[in-house]
C-alpha atoms as a PDB file:
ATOM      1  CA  UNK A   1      97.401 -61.919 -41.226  1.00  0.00           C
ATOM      2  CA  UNK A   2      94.020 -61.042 -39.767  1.00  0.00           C
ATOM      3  CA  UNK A   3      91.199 -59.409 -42.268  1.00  0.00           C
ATOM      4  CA  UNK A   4      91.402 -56.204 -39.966  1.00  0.00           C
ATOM      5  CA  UNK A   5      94.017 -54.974 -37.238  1.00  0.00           C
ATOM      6  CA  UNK A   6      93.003 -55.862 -33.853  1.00  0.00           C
ATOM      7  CA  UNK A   7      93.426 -52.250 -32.279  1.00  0.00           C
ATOM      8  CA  UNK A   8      90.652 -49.927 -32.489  1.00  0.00           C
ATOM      9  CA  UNK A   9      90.943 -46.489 -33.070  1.00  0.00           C
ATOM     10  CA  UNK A  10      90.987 -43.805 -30.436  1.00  0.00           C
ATOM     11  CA  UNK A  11      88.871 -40.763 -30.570  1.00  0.00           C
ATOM     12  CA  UNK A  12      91.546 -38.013 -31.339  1.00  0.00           C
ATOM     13  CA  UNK A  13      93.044 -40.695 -34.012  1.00  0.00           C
ATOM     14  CA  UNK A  14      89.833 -40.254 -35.874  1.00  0.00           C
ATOM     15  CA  UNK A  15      89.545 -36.675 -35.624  1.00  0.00           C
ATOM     16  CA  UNK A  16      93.356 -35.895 -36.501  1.00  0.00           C
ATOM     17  CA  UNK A  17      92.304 -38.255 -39.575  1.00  0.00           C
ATOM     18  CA  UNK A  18      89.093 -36.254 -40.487  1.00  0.00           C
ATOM     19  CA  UNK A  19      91.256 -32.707 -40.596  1.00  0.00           C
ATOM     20  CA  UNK A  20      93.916 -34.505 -42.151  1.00  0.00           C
ATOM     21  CA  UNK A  21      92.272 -36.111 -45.618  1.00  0.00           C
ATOM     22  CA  UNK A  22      88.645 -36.380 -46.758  1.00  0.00           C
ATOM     23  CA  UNK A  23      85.896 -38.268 -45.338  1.00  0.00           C
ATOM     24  CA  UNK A  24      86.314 -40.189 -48.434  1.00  0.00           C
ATOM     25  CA  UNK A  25      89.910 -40.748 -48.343  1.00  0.00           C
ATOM     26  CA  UNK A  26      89.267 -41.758 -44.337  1.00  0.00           C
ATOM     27  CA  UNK A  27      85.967 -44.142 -45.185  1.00  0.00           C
ATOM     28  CA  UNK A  28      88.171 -46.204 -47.057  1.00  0.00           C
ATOM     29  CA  UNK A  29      90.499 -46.990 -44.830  1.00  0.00           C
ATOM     30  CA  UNK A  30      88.027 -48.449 -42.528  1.00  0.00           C
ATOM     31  CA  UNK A  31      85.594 -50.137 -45.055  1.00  0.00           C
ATOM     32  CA  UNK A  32      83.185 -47.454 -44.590  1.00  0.00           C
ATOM     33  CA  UNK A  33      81.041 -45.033 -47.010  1.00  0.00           C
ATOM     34  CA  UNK A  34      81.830 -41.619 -46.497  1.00  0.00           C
ATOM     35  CA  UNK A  35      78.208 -41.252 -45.057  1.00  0.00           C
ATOM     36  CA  UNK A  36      78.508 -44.161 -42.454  1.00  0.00           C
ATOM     37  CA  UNK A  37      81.423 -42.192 -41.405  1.00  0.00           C
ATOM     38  CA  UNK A  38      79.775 -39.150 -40.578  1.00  0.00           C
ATOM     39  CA  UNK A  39      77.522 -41.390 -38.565  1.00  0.00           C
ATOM     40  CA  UNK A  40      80.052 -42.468 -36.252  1.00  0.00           C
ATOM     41  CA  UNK A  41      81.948 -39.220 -35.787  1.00  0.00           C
ATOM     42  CA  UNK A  42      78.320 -37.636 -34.427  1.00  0.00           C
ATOM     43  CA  UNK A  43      78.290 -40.682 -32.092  1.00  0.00           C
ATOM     44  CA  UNK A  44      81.592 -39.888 -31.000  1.00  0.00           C
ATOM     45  CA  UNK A  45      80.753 -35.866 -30.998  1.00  0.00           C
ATOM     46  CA  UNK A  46      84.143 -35.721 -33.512  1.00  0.00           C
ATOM     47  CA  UNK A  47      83.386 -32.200 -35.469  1.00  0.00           C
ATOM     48  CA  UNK A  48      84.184 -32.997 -39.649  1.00  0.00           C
ATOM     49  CA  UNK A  49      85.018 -30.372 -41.998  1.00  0.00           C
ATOM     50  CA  UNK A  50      81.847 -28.529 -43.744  1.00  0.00           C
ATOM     51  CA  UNK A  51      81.049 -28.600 -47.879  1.00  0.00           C
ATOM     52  CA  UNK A  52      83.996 -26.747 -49.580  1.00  0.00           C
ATOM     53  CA  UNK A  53      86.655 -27.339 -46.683  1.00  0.00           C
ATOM     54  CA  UNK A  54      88.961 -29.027 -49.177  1.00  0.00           C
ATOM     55  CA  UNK A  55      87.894 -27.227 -52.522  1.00  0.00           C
ATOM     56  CA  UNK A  56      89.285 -24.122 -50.022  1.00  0.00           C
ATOM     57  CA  UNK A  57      92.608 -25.609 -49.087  1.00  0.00           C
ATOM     58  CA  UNK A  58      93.385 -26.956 -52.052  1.00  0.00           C
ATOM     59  CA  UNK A  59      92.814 -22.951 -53.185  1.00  0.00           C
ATOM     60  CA  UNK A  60      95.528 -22.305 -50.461  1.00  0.00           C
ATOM     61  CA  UNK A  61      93.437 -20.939 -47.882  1.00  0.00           C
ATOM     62  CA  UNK A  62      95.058 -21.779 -44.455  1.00  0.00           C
ATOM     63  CA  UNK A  63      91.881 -23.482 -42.290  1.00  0.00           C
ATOM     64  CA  UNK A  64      91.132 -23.455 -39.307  1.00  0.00           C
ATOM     65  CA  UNK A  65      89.398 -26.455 -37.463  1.00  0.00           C
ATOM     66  CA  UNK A  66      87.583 -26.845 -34.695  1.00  0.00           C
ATOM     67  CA  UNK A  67      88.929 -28.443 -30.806  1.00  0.00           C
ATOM     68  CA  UNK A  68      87.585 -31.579 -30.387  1.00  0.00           C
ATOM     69  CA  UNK A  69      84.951 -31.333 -27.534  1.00  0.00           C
ATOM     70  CA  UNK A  70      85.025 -33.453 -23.883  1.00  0.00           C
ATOM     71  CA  UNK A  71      82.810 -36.460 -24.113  1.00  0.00           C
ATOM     72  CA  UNK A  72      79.818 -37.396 -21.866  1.00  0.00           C
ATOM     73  CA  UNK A  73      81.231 -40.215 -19.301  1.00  0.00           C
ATOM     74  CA  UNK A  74      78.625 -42.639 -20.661  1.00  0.00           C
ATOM     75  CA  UNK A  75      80.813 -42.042 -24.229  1.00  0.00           C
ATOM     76  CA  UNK A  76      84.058 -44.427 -24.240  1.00  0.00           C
ATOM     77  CA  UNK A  77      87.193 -42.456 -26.122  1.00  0.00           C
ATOM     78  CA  UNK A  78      87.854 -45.785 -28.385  1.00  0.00           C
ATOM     79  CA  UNK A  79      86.047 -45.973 -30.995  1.00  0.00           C
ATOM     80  CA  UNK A  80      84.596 -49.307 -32.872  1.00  0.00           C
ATOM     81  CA  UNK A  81      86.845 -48.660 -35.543  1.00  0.00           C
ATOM     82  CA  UNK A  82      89.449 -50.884 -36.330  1.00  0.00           C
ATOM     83  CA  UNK A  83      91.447 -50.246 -40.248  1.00  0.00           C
ATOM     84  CA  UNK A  84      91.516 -53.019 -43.181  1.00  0.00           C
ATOM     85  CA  UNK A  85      94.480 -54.598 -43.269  1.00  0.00           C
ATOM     86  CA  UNK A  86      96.169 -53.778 -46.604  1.00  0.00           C
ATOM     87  CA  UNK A  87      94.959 -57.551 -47.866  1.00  0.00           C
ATOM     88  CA  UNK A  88      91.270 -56.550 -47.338  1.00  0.00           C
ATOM     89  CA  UNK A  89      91.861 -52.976 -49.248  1.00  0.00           C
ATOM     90  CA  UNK A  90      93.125 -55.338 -52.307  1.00  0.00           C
ATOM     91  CA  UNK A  91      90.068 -56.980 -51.951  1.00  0.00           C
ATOM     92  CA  UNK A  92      87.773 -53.891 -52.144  1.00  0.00           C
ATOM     93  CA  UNK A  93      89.636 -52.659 -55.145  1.00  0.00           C
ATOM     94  CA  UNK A  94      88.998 -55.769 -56.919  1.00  0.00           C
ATOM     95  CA  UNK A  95      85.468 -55.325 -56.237  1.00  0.00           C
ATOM     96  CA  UNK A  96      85.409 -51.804 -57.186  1.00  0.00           C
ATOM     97  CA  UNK A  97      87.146 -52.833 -60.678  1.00  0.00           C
ATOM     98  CA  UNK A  98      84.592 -55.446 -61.313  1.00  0.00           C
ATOM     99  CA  UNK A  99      82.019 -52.859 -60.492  1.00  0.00           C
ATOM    100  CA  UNK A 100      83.238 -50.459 -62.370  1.00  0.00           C
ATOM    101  CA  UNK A 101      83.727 -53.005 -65.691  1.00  0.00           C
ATOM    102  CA  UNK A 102      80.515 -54.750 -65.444  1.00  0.00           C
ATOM    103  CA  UNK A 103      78.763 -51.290 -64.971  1.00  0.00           C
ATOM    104  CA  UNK A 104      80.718 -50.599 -68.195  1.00  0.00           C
ATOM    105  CA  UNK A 105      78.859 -53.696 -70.082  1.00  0.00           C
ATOM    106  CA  UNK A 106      75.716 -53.257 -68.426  1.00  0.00           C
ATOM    107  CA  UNK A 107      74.788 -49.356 -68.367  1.00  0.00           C
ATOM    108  CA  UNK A 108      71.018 -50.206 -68.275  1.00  0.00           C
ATOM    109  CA  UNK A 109      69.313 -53.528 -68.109  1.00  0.00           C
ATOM    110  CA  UNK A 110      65.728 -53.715 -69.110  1.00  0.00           C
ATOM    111  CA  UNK A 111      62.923 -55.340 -66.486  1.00  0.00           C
ATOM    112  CA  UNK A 112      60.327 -56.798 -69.357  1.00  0.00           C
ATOM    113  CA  UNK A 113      56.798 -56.175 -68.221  1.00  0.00           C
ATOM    114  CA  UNK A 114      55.832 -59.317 -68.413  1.00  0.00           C
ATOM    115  CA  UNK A 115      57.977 -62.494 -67.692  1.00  0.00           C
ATOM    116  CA  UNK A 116      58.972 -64.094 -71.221  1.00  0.00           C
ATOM    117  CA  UNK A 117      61.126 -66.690 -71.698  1.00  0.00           C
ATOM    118  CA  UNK A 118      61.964 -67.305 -68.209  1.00  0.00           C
ATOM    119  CA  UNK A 119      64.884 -69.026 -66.936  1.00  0.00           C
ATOM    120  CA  UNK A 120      64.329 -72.642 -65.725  1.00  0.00           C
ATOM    121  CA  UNK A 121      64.194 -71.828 -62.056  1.00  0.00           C
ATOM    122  CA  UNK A 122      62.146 -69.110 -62.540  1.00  0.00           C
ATOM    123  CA  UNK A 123      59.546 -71.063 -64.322  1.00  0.00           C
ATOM    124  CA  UNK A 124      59.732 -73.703 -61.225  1.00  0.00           C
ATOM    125  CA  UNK A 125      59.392 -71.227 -59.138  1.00  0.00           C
ATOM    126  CA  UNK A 126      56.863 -69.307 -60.659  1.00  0.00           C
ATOM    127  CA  UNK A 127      54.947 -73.011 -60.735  1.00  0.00           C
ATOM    128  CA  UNK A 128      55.187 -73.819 -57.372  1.00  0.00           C
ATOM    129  CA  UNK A 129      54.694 -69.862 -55.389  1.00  0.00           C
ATOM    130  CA  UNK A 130      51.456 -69.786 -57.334  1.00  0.00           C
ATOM    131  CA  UNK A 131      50.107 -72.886 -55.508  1.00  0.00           C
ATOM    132  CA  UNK A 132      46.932 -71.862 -53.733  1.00  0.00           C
ATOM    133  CA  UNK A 133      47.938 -74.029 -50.683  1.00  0.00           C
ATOM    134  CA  UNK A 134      50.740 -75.016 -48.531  1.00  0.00           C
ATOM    135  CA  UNK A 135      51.518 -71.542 -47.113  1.00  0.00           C
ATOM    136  CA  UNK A 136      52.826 -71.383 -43.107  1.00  0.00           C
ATOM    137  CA  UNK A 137      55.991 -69.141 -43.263  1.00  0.00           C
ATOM    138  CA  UNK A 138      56.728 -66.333 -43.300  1.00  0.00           C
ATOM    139  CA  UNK A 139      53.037 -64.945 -42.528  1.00  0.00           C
ATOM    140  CA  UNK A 140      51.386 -63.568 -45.325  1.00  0.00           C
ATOM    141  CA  UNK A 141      54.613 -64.592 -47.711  1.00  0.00           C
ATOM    142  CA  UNK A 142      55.063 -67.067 -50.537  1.00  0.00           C
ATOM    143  CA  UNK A 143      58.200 -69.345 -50.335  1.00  0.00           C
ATOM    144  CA  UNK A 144      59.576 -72.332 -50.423  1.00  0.00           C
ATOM    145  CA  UNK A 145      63.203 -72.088 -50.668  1.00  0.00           C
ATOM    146  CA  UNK A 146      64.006 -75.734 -49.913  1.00  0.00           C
ATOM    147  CA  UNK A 147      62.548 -76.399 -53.635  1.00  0.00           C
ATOM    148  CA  UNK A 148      62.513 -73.315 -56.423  1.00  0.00           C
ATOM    149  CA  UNK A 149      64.217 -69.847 -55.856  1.00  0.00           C
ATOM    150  CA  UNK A 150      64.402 -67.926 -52.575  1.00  0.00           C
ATOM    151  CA  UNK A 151      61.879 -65.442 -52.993  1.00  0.00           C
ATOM    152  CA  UNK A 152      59.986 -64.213 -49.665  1.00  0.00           C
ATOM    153  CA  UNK A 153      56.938 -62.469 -51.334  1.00  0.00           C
ATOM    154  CA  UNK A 154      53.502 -61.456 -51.267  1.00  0.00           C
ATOM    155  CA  UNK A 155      51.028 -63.326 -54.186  1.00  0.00           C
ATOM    156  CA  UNK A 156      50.377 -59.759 -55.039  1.00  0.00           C
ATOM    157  CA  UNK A 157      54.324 -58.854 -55.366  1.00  0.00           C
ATOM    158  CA  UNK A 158      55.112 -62.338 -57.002  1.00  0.00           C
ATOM    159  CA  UNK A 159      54.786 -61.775 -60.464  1.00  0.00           C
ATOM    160  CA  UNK A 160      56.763 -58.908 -59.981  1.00  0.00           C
ATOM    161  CA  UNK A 161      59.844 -60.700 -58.060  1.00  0.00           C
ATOM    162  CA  UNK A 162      59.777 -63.275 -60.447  1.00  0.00           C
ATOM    163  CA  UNK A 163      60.605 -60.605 -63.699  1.00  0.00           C
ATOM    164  CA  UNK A 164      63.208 -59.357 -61.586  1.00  0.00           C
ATOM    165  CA  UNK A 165      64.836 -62.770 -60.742  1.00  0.00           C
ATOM    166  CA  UNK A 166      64.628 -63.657 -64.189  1.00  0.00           C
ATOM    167  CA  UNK A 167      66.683 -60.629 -65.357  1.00  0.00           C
ATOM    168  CA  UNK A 168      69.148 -60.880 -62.908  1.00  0.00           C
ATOM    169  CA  UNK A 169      70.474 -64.378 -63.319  1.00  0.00           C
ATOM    170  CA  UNK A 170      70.023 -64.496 -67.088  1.00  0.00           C
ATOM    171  CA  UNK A 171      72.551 -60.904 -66.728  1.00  0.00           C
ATOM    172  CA  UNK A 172      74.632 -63.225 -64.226  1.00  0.00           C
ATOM    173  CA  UNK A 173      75.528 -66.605 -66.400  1.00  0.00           C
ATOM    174  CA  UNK A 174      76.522 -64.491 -68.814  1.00  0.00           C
ATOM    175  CA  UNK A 175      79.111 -63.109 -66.614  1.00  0.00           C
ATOM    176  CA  UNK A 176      79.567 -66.808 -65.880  1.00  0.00           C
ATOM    177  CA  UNK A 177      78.144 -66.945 -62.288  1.00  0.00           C
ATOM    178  CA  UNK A 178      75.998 -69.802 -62.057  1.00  0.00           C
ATOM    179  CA  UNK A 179      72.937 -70.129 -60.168  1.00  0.00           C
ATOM    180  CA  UNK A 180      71.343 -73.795 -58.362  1.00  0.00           C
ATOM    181  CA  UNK A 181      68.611 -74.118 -55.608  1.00  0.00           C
ATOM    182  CA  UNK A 182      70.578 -76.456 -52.476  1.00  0.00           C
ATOM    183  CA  UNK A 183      67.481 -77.831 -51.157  1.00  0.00           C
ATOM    184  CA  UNK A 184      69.256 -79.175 -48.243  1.00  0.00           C
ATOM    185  CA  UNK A 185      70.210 -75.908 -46.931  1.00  0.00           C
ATOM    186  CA  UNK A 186      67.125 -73.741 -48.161  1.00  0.00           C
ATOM    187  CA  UNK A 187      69.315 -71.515 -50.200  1.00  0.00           C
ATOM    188  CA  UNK A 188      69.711 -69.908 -53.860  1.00  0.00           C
ATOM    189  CA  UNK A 189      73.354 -70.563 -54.394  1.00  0.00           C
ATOM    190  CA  UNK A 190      75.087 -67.929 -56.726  1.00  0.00           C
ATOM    191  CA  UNK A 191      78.610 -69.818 -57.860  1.00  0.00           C
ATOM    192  CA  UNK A 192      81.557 -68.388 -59.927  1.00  0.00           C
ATOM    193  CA  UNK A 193      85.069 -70.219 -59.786  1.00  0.00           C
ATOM    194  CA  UNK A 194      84.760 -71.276 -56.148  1.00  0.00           C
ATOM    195  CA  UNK A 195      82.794 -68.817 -54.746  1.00  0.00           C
ATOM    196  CA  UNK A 196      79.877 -69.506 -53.697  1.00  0.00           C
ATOM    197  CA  UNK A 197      76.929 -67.031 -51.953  1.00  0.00           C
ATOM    198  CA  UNK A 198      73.208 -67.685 -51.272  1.00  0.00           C
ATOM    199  CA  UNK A 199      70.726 -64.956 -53.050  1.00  0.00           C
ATOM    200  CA  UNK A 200      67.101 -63.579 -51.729  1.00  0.00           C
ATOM    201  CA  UNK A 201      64.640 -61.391 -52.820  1.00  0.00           C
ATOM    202  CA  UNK A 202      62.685 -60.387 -49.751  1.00  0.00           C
ATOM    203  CA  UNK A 203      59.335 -57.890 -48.970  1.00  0.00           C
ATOM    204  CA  UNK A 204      58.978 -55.503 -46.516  1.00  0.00           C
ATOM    205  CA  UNK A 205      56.056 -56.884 -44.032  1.00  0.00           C
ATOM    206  CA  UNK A 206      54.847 -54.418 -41.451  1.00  0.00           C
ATOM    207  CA  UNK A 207      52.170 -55.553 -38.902  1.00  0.00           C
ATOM    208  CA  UNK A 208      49.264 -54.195 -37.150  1.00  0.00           C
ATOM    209  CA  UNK A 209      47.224 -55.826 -33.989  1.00  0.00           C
ATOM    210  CA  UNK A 210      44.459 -58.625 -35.529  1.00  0.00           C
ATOM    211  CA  UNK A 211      41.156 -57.662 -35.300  1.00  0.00           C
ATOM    212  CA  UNK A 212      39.368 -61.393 -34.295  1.00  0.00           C
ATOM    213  CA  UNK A 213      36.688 -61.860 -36.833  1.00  0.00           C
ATOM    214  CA  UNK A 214      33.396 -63.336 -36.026  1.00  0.00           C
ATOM    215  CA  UNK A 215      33.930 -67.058 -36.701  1.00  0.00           C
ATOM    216  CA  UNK A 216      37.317 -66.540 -34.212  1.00  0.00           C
ATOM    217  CA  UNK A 217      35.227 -64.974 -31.462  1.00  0.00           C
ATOM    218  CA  UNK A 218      32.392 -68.147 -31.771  1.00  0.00           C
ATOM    219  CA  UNK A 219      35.240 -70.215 -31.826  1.00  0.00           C
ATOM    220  CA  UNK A 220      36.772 -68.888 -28.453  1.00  0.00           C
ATOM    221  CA  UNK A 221      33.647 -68.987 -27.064  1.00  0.00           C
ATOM    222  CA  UNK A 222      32.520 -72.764 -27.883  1.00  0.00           C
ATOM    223  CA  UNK A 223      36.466 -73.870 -26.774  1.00  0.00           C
ATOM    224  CA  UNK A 224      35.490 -71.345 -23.167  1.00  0.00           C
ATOM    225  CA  UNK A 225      31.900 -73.195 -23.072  1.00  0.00           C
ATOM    226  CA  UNK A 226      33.368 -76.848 -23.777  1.00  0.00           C
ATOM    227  CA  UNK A 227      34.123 -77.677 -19.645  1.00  0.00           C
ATOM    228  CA  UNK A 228      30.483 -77.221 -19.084  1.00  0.00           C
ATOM    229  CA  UNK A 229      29.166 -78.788 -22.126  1.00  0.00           C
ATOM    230  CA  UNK A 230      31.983 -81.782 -22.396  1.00  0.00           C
ATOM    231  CA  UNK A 231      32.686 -81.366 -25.847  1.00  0.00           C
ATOM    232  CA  UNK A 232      35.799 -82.190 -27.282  1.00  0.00           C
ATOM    233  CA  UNK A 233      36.820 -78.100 -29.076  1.00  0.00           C
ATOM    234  CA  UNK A 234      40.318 -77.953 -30.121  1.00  0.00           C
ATOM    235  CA  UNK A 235      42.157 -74.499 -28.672  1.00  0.00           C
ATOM    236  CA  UNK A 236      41.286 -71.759 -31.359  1.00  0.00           C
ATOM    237  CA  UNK A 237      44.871 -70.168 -32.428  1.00  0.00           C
ATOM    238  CA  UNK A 238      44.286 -66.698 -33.054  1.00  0.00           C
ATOM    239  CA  UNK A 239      47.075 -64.310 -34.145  1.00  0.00           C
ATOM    240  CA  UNK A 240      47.861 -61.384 -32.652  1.00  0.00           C
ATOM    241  CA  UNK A 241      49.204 -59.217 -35.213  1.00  0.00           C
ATOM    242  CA  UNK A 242      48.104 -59.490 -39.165  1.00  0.00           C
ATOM    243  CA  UNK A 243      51.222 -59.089 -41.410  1.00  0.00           C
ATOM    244  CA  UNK A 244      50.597 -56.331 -44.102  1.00  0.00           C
ATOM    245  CA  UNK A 245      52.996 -56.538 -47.177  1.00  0.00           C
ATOM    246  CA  UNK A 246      54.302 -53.199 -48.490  1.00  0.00           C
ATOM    247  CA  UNK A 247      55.460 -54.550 -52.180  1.00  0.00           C
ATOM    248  CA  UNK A 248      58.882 -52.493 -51.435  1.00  0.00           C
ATOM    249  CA  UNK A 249      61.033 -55.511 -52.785  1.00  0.00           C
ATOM    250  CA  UNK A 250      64.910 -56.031 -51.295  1.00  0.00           C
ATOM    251  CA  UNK A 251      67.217 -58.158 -53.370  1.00  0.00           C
ATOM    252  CA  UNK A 252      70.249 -59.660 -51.132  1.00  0.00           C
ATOM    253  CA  UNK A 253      73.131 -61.538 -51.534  1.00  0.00           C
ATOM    254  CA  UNK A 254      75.053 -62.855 -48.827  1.00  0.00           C
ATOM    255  CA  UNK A 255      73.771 -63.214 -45.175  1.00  0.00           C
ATOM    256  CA  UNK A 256      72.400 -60.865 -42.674  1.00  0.00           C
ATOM    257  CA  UNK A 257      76.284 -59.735 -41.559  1.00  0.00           C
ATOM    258  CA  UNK A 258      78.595 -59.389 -44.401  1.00  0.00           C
ATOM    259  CA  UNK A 259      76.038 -59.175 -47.077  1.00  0.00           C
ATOM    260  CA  UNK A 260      75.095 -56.476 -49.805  1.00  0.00           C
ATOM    261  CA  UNK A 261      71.477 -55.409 -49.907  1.00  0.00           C
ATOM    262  CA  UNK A 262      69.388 -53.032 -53.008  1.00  0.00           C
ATOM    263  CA  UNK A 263      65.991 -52.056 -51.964  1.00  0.00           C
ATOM    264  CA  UNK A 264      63.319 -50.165 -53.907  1.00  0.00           C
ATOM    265  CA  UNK A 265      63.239 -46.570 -52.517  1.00  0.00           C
ATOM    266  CA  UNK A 266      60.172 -43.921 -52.939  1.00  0.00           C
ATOM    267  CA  UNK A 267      62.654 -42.058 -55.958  1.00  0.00           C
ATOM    268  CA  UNK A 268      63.769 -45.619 -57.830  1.00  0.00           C
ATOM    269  CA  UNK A 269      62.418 -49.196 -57.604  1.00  0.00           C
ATOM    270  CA  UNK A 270      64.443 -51.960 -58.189  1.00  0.00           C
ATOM    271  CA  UNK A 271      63.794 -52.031 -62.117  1.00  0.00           C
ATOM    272  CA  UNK A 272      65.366 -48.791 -62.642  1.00  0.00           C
ATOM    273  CA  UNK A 273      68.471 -50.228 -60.601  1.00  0.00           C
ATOM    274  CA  UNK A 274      69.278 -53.526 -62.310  1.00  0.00           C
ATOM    275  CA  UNK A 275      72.564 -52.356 -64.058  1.00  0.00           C
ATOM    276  CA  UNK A 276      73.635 -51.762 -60.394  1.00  0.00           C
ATOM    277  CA  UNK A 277      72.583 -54.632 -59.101  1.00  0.00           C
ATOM    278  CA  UNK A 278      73.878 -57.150 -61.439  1.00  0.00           C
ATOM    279  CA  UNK A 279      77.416 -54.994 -61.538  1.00  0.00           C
ATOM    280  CA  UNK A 280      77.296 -54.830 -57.147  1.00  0.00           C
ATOM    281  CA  UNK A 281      76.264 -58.927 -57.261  1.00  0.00           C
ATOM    282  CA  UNK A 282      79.016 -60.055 -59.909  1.00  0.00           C
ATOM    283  CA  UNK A 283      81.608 -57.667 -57.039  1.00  0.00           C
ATOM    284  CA  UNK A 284      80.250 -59.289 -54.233  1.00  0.00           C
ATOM    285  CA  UNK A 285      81.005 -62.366 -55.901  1.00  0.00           C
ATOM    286  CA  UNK A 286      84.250 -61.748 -56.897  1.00  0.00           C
ATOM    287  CA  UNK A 287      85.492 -60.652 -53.594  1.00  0.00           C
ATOM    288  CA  UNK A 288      84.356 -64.255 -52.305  1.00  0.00           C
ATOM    289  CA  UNK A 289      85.790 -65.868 -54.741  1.00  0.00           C
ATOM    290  CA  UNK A 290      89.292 -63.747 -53.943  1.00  0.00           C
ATOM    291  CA  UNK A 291      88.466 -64.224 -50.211  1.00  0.00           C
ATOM    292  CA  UNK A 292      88.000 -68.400 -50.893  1.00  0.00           C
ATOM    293  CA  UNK A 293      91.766 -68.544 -52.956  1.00  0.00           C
ATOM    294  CA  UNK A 294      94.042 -66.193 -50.238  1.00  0.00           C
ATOM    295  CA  UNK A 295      92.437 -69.014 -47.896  1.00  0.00           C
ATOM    296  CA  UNK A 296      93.088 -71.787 -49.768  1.00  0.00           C
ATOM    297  CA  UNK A 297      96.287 -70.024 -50.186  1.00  0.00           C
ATOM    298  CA  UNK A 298      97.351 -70.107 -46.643  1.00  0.00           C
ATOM    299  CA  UNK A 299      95.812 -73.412 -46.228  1.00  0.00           C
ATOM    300  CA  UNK A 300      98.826 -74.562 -48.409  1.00  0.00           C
ATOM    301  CA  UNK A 301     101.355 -72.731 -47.148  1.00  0.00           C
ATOM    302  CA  UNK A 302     100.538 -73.696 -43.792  1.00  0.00           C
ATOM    303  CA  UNK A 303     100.586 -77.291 -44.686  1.00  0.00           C
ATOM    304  CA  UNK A 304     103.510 -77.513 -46.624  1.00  0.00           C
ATOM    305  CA  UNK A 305     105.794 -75.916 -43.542  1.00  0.00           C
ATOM    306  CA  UNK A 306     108.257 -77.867 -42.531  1.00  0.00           C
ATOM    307  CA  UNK A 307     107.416 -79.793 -39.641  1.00  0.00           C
ATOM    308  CA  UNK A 308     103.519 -79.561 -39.548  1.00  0.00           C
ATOM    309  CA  UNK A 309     101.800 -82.378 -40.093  1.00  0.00           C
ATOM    310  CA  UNK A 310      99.814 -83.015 -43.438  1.00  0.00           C
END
């Protein structure tokens, strides 16, 4: 059985759906937050009940709703829908358990204003992103996954990632999810019975166009002059764009696709969030680890059929 059904969902199914149950009830089905799908039914021009629809029907008002308008040609009339299979809604309520449990034991966790006690890897890591030297990528960022935690952070921001680190995976082993740097594959490695899923604490980099300074301007001239002089000048490599950290912090575990991300916002940084965090990380976790034994699961079964081959 596939993680999701192969058919997506037509246009009208959606908007039968919407009329039917709340966006809620409807966002689960497809993996979605009730926001995200709002999103898509504007996409698709699919009109959703307003504030109070349900409170109203529930009263026993009979509702009216809306026909569902023609779309634009450019539009297509399937959408990129497609419903969890009722493994992967298991899954989810797992994860919303665990959430639920570990918000439970951590209601508010505490980001110390200055980093005591850290964890091992935080102290290595605190060691080696304060070196003054040895700095390439990402512009303008300290990191060196391939040997302490995967932090990608300005020197200014540093001391700031590292408290939060340091909170997090001291809340984490005592949930029993372990944490190790694989300096093979550049990752953090969170690991809990099986599971295992690579951690990052990122920082926002905008970029504007480089100004060259003086000493870059001499230099492109000299390397310009050096045909007519005969002097050996190396090319000067100027960049084009100056990265400008914005110290908004974003804490990720997971990759790119399939991850879970928590990002400071203007109304709450990170600190104010860790409860959340740690409680959304230990979920995310879980559901690998569930994902990693209904594989091994079918690995089994599939070898011990009769007549396939061990």
């Amino acid at each position: 059985m596939s993680e999701r059904s192969d058919d997506a969902v037509e246009r009208e199914t959606l908007y039968a759906e919407v009329w039917t149950d709340p966006m809620t009830v409807v966002a689960e089905r497809y993996g979605l937050s009730d926001v995200g799908l709002a999103k898509l039914c504007k996409r698709y021009a699919i009109p959703v009940p307003s504030r109070g629809y349900w409170a109203k029907v529930k009263a026993g008002r009979i509702m009216g709703r809306p026909p569902l308008p023609a779309l634009p040609p450019s539009v297509p009339a399937t959408t990129t829908l497609t419903p969890l299979s009722t493994e992967q809604r298991k899954k989810r309520t797992v994860a919303r358990n665990t959430v639920k449990r570990v918000k439970a034991s951590y209601p508010k966790i505490e980001v110390p204003a200055d980093l005591v006690a850290p964890h091992p890897l935080v102290r290595e890591a605190s060691k080696r992103l304060k070196h003054r030297d040895g700095w390439d990528s990402p512009p303008g960022l300290r990191s060196a996954p391939k040997e302490v935690l995967h932090l990608e952070v300005s020197r200014e921001s540093l001391d700031r990632a590292l408290r939060l680190v340091d909170t997090l995976i001291k809340a984490l082993e005592v949930s029993d999810v372990t944490v190790h740097v694989d300096s093979q594959a550049g990752e953090t490695v969170l690991k809990s019975a099986g599971a295992e899923v690579p951690l990052t604490i990122t920082e926002k980099v905008t970029w504007t166009e480089h100004v060259p300074t003086r000493t870059e301007l001499r230099a492109r001239r000299r390397y310009g002059n050096s045909y007519l002089t005969g002097e050996v000048v190396p090319y000067p490599h100027i960049p084009r764009v100056d990265p400008n950290p914005t110290g908004r912090l974003t804490i990720t575990v997971g990759y790119k696709y399939g991850g879970r991300n928590w990002n400071d916002t203007e109304r709450k940084p990170l600190e104010d969030r860790m409860g959340e965090v740690v409680a959304g990380v230990i979920a995310f976790v879980e559901l690998k680890r569930a994902e990693e034994a209904e594989r091994a699961r079918r690995e089994e079964a599939r070898r011990m059929r009769p007549g396939n081959p061990s």
